[in-house]
Protein backbone atom coordinates (compact mmCIF):
# COMPACT_ATOMS: atom_id res chain seq x y z
CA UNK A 1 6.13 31.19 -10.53
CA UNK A 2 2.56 30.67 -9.89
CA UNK A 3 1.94 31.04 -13.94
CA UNK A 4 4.44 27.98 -14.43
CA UNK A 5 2.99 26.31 -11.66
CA UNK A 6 -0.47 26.77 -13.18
CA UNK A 7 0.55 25.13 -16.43
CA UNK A 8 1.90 21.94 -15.08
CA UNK A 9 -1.56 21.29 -13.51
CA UNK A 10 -3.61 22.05 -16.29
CA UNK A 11 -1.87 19.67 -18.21
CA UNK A 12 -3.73 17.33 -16.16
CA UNK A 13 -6.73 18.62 -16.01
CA UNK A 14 -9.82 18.18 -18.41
CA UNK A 15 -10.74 21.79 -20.12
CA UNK A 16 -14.21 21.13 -18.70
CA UNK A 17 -13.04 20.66 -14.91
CA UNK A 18 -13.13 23.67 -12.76
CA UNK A 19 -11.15 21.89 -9.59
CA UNK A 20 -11.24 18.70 -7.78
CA UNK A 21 -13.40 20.70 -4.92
CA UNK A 22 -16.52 20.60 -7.73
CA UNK A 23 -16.88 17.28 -8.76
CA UNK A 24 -20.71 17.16 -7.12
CA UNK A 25 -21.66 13.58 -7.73
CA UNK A 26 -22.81 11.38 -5.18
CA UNK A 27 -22.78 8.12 -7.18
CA UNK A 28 -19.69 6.54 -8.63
CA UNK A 29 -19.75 6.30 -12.39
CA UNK A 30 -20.21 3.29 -14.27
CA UNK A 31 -17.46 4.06 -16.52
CA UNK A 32 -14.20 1.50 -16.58
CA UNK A 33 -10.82 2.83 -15.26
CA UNK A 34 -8.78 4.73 -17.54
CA UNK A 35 -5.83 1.97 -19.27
CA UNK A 36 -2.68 3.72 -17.70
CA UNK A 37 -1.11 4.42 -21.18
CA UNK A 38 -4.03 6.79 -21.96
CA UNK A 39 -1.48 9.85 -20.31
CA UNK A 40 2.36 10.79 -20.66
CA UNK A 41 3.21 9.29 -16.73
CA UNK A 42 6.61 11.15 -17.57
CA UNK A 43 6.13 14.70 -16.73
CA UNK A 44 4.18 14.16 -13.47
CA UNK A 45 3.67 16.97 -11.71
CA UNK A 46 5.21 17.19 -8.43
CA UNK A 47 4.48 17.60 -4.95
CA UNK A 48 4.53 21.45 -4.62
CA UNK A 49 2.21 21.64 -8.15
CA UNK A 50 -0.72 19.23 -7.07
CA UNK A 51 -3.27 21.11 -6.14
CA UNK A 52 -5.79 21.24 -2.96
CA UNK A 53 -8.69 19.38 -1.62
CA UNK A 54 -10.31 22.11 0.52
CA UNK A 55 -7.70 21.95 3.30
CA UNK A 56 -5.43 19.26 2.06
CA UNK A 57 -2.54 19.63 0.36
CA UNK A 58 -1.04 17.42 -2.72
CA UNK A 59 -4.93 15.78 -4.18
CA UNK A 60 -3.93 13.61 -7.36
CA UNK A 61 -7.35 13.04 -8.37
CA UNK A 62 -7.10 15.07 -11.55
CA UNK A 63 -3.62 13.81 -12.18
CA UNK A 64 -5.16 9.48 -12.86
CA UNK A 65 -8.17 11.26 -14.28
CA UNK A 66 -12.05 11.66 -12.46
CA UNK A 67 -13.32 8.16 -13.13
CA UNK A 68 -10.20 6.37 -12.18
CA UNK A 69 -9.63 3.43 -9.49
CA UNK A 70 -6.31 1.96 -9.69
CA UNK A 71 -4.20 5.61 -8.41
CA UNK A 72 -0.38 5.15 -8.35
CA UNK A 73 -1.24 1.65 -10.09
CA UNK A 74 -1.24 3.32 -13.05
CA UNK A 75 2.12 3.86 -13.34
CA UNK A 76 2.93 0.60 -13.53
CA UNK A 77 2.13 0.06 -17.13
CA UNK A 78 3.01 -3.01 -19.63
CA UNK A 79 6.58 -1.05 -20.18
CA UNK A 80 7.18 -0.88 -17.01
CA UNK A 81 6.59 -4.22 -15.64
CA UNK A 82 8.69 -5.23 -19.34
CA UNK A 83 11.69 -3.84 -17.98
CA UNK A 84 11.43 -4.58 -14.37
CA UNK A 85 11.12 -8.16 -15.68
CA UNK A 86 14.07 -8.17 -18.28
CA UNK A 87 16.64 -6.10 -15.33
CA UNK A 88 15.61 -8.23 -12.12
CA UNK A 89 14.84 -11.48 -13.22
CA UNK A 90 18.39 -13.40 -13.37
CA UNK A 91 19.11 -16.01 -11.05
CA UNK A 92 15.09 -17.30 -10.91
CA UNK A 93 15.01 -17.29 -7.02
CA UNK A 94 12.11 -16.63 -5.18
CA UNK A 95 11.25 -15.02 -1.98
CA UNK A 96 7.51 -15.17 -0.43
CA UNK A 97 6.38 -12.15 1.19
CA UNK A 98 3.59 -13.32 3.44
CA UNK A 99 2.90 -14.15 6.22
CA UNK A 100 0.93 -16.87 7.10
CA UNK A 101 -2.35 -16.26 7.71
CA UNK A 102 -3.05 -17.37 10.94
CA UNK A 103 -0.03 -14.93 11.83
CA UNK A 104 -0.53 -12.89 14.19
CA UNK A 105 -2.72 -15.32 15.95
CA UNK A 106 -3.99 -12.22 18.15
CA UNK A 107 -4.76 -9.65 15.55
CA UNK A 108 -4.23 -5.67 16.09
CA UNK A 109 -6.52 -3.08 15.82
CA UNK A 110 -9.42 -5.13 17.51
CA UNK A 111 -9.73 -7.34 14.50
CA UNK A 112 -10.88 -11.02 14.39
CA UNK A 113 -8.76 -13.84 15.27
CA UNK A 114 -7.78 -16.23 12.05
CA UNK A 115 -9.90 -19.13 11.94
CA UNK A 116 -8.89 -21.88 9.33
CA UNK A 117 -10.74 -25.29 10.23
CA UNK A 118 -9.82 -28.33 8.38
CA UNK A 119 -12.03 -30.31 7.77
CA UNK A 120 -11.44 -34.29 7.05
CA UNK A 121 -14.09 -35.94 4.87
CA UNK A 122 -13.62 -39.82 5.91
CA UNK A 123 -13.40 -42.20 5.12
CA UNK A 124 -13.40 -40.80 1.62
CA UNK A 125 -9.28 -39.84 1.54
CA UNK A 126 -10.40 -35.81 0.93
CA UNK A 127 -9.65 -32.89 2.92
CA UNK A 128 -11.58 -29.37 2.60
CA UNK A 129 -10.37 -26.13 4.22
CA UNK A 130 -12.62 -23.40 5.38
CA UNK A 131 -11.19 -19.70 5.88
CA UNK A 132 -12.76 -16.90 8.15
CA UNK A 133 -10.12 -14.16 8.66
CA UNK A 134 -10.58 -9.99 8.48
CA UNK A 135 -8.61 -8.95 5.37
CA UNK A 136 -6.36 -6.28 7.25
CA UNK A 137 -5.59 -9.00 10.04
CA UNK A 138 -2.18 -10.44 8.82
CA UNK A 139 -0.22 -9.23 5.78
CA UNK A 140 -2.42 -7.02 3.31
CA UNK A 141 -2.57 -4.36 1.06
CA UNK A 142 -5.24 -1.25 2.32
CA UNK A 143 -7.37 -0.61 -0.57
CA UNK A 144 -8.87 2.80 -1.68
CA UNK A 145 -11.85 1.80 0.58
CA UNK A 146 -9.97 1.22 3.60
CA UNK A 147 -8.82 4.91 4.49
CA UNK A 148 -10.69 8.69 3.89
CA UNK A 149 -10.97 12.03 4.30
CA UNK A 150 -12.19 12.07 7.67
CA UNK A 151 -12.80 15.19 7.72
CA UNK A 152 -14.52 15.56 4.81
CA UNK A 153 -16.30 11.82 4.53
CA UNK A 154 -14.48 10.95 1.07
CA UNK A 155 -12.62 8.26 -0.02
CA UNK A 156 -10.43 8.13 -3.06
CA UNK A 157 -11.56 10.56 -6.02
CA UNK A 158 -14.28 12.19 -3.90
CA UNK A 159 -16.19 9.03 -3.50
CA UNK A 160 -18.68 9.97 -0.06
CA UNK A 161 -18.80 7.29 2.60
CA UNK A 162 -22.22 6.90 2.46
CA UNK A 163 -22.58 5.67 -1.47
CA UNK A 164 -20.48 2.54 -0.34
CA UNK A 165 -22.83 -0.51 0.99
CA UNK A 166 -22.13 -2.77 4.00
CA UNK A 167 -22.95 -6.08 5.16
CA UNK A 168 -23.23 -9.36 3.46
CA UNK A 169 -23.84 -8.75 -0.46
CA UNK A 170 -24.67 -11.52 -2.67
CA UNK A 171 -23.23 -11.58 -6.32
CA UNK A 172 -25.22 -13.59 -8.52
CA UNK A 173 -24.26 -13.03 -12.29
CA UNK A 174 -20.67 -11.73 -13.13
CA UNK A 175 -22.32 -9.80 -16.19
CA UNK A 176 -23.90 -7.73 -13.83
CA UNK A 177 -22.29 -6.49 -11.53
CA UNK A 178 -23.23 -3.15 -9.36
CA UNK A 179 -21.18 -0.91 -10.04
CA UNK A 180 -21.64 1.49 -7.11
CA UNK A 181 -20.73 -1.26 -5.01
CA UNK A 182 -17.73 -2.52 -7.41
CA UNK A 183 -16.36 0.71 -7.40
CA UNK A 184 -12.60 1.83 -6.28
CA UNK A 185 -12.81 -1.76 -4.61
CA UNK A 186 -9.64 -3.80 -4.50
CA UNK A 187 -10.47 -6.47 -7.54
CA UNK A 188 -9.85 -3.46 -9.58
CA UNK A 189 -5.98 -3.76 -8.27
CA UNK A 190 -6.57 -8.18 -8.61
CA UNK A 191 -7.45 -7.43 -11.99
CA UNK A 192 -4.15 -5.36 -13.17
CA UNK A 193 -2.31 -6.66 -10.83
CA UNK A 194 1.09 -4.73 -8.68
CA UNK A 195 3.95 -6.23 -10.81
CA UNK A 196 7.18 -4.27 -11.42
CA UNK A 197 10.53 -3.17 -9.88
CA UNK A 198 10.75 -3.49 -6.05
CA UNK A 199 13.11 -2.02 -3.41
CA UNK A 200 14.16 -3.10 -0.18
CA UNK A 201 15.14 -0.79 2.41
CA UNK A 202 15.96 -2.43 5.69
CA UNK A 203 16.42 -0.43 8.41
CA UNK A 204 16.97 -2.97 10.39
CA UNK A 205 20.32 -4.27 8.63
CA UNK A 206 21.49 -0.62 8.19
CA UNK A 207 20.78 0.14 12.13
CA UNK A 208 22.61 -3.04 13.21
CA UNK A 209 25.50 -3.55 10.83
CA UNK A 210 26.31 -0.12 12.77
CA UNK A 211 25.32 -0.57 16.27
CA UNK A 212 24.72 -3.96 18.31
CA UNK A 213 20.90 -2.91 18.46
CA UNK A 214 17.85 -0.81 16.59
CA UNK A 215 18.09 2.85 18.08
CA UNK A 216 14.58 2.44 18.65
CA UNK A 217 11.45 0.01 19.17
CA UNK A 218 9.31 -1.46 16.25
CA UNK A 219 6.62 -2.23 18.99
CA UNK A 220 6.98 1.82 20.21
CA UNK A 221 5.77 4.97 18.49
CA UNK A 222 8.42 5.88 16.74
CA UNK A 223 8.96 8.28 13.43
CA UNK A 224 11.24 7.22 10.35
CA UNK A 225 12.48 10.32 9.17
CA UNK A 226 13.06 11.23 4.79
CA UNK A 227 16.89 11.63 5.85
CA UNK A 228 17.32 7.73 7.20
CA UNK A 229 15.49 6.33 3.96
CA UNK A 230 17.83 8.23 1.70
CA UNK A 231 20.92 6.61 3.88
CA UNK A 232 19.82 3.86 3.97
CA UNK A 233 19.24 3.65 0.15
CA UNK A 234 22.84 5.69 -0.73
CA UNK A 235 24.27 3.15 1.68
CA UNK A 236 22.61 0.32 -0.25
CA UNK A 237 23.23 1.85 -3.91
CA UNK A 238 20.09 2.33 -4.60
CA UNK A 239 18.76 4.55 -6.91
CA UNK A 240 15.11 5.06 -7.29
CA UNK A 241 13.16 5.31 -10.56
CA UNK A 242 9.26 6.31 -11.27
CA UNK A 243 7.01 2.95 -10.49
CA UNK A 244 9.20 1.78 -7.61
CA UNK A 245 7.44 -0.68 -5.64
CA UNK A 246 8.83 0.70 -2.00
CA UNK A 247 9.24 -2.30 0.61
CA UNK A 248 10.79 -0.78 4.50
CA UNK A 249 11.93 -3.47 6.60
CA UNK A 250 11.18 -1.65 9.97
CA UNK A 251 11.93 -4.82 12.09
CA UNK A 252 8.01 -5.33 14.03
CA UNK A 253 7.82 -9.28 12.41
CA UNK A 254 11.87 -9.43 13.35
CA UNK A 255 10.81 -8.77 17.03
CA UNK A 256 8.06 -10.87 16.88
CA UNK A 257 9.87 -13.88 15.72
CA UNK A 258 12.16 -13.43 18.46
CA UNK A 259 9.71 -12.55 21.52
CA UNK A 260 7.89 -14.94 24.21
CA UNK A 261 4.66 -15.98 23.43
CA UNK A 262 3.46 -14.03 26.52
CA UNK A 263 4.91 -10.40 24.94
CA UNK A 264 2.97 -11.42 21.61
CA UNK A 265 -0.29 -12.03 23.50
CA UNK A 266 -0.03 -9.28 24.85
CA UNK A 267 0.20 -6.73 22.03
CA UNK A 268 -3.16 -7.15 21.21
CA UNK A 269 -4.15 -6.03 24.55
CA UNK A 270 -2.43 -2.85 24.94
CA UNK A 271 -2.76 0.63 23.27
CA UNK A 272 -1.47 -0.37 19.26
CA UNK A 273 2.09 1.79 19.10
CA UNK A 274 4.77 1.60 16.33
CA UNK A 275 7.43 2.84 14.36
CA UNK A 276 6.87 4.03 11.11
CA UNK A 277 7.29 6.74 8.47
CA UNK A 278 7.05 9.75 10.07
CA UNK A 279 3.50 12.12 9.08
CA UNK A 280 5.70 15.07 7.41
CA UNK A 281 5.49 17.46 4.00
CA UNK A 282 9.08 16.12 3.78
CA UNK A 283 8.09 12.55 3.40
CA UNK A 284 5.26 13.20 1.43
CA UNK A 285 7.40 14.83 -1.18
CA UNK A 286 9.75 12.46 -0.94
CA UNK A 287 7.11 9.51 -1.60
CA UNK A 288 5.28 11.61 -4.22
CA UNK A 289 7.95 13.28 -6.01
CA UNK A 290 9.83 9.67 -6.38
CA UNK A 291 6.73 8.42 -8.15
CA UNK A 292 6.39 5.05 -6.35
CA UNK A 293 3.73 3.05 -7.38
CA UNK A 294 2.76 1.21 -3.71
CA UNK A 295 4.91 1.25 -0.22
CA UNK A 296 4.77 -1.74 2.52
CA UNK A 297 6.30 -2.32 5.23
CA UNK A 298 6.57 -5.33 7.89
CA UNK A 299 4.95 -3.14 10.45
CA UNK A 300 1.27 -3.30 11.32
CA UNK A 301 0.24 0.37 10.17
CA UNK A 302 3.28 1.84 7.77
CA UNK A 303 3.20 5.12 9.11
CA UNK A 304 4.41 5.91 12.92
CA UNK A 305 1.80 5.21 14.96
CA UNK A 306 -0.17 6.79 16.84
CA UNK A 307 0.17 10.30 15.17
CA UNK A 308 1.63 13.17 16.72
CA UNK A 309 -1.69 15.28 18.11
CA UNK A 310 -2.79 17.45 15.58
CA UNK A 311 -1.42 15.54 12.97
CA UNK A 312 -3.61 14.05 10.03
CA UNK A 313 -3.02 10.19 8.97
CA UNK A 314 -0.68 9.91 6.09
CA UNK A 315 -3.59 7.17 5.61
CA UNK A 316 -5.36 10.07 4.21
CA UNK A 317 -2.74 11.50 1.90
CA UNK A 318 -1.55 7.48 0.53
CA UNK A 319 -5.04 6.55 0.03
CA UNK A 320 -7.31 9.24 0.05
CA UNK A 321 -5.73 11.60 -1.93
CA UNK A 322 -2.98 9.89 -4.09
CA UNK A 323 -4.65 5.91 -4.27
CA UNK A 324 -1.45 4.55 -3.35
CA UNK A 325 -1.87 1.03 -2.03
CA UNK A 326 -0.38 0.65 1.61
CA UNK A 327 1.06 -2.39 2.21
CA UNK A 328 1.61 -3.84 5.94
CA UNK A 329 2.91 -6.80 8.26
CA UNK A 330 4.83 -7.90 4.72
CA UNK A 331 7.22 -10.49 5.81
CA UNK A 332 10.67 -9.28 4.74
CA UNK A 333 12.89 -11.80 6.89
CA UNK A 334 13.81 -13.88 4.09
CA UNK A 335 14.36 -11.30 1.52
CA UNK A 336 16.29 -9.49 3.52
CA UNK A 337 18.73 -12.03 4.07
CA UNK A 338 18.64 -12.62 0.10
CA UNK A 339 19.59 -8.56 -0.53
CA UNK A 340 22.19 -9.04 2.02
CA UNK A 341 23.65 -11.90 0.55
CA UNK A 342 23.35 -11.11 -3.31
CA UNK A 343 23.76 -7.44 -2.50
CA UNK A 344 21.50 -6.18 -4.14
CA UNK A 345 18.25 -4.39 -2.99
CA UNK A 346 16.34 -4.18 -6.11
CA UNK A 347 13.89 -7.27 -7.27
CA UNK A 348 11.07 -8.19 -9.83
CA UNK A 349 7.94 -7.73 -7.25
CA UNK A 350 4.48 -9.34 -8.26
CA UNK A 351 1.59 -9.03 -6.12
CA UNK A 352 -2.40 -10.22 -6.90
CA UNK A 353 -4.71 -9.87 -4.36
CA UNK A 354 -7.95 -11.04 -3.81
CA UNK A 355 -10.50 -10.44 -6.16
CA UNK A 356 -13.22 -9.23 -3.72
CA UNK A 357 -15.75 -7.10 -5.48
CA UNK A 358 -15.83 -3.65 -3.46
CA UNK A 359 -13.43 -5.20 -0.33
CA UNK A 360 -11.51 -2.52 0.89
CA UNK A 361 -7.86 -4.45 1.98
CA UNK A 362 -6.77 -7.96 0.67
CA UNK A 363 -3.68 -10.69 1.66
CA UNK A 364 -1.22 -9.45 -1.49
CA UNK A 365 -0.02 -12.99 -2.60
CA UNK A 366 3.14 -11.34 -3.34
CA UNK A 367 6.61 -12.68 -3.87
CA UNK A 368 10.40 -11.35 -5.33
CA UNK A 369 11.95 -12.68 -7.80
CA UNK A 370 15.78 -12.19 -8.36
């Protein structure tokens, strides 16, 4: 057993690499992400075979290769997004995905309130908009900068916290850019871009086509166990495949929509609690082992929250260890009525998010297309 097991990981791992514990470096390397079609993404190793990062369990960093910064992104590769194109793409509707951005108007998480100011330019007939909003404040994708080892003061592919700069940083010529503070930063997921197949599970619709309510809160800590996504997707007839774009619809922007303006107010006032994905091995193997390529939600942080004490951040194992974008506060209303009424769950899902050189979470721009 452990000789098999060996062999599947050192498929994926360079002849010269002794571990991902020994990668020593303390600046990121100028060298360009690996193109995803540089490896067989077909025999994947899974969960189980991936091996440690001191005391964590399931690191991919060997598996997308020691210089990469796209992760999971890599599996969606011009073949993929090809066929997710050709098999989705029938009717030509459209569903957005976002939010608007000055949703929530109170932000969670401490974060800054949305600030767009309009600004009329009379009596020339000209309008100009100006934008001040924290990336993670609304709907967004956390990027591989977001999230790390806390522990062990890493982001994504062993990158230490303190080789990352902060403040304001001018970018003068596009030819030259740094790359210590380019790197694992979310233009390098602008740049390829999260296109392929998406899913929909809504746990919402499969709770209340049942029962008259949710058996539990979206604004209350709450774990979403592996079991109730697999019903919910056998109940749907859906059948995943490697590159899956996951979407849950977990119901926090359904309760919003439908509370007083005094209960929004004042979620950004109490202690942040929500349903999620629960922090388990299970789900972890079920997340990894399916091979999806990203997973959002509608809900503020994905993954129940706060953790059960003791318990790591899946944050940690998404980002950190696997660089699988997290997307959350994805508004799913709309497409949720369109699964229900077309019945059918799976989608062509394209997402481009900011370009921000080194920013660490960005508004996805992302839409379905049926």
């Amino acid at each position: 057993m452990t000789t098999k097991r060996l062999s599947k990981i050192l498929a994926w791992i360079s002849p010269s690499s002794k571990g991902v514990e020994h990668k020593k470096s303390n600046q990121p390397s100028e060298a360009p992400a690996p193109a995803a079609s540089v490896k067989d993404w077909k025999n994947l190793p899974k969960f189980d075979d991936l091996p440690m990062f001191k005391n964590m369990k399931g690191c991919a960093w060997e598996v997308w290769g020691k210089e990469d910064q796209l992760g999971t992104i890599n599996l969606l590769t011009e073949e993929a997004v090809k066929r997710a194109a050709a098999e989705e793409i029938i009717t030509g509707t459209t569903v957005s995905l976002n939010w608007p951005l000055q949703f929530p108007s109170k932000p969670l998480f401490g974060r800054k309130n949305p600030e767009i100011k309009m600004i009329p330019k009379a009596p020339r007939v000209v309008r100009d908009d100006e934008i001040h909003i924290n990336t993670q404040s609304g709907t967004q994708w956390d990027g591989l900068r977001h999230f790390g080892l806390q522990e062990h003061g890493v982001f994504y592919n062993n990158t230490p916290q303190h080789a990352m700069a902060g403040g304001i940083i001018p970018i003068h010529d596009p030819l030259a850019i740094d790359p210590a503070l380019a790197h694992i930063g979310i233009q390098n997921w602008a740049n390829h871009g999260i296109c392929g197949r998406g899913v929909l599970l809504d746990m919402v619709r499969y709770y209340t086509a049942e029962f008259t309510e949710l058996p539990y809160d979206p604004w209350t800590t709450h774990g979403l166990s592996v079991l109730e996504l697999e019903a919910c997707a056998d109940k749907q007839g859906v059948k995943f495949r490697q590159g899956d774009i996951l979407i849950l619809r977990v119901g926090f922007i359904w309760k919003y929509q439908n509370a007083t303006q005094e209960e929004r107010d004042a979620l950004a006032g109490r202690p942040e609690t929500f349903a999620g994905i629960e922090q388990s091995e299970d789900m972890k193997r079920f997340l990894w082992n399916n091979h999806f390529a990203a997973i959002a939600s509608d809900q503020p942080a994905l993954e129940r929250w706060p953790t059960p004490e003791g318990t790591p951040h899946m944050h940690q194992t998404l980002l950190g260890l696997w660089g699988m974008p997290i997307g959350e506060m994805f508004d799913v209303e709309k497409l949720s009525e369109v699964c229900a009424k077309t019945g059918r769950y799976t989608f062509f899902f394209s997402s481009w998010p900011l370009a921000i050189i080194g920013g660490c979470a960005s508004p996805p721009n992302a839409a379905a297309y049926f």
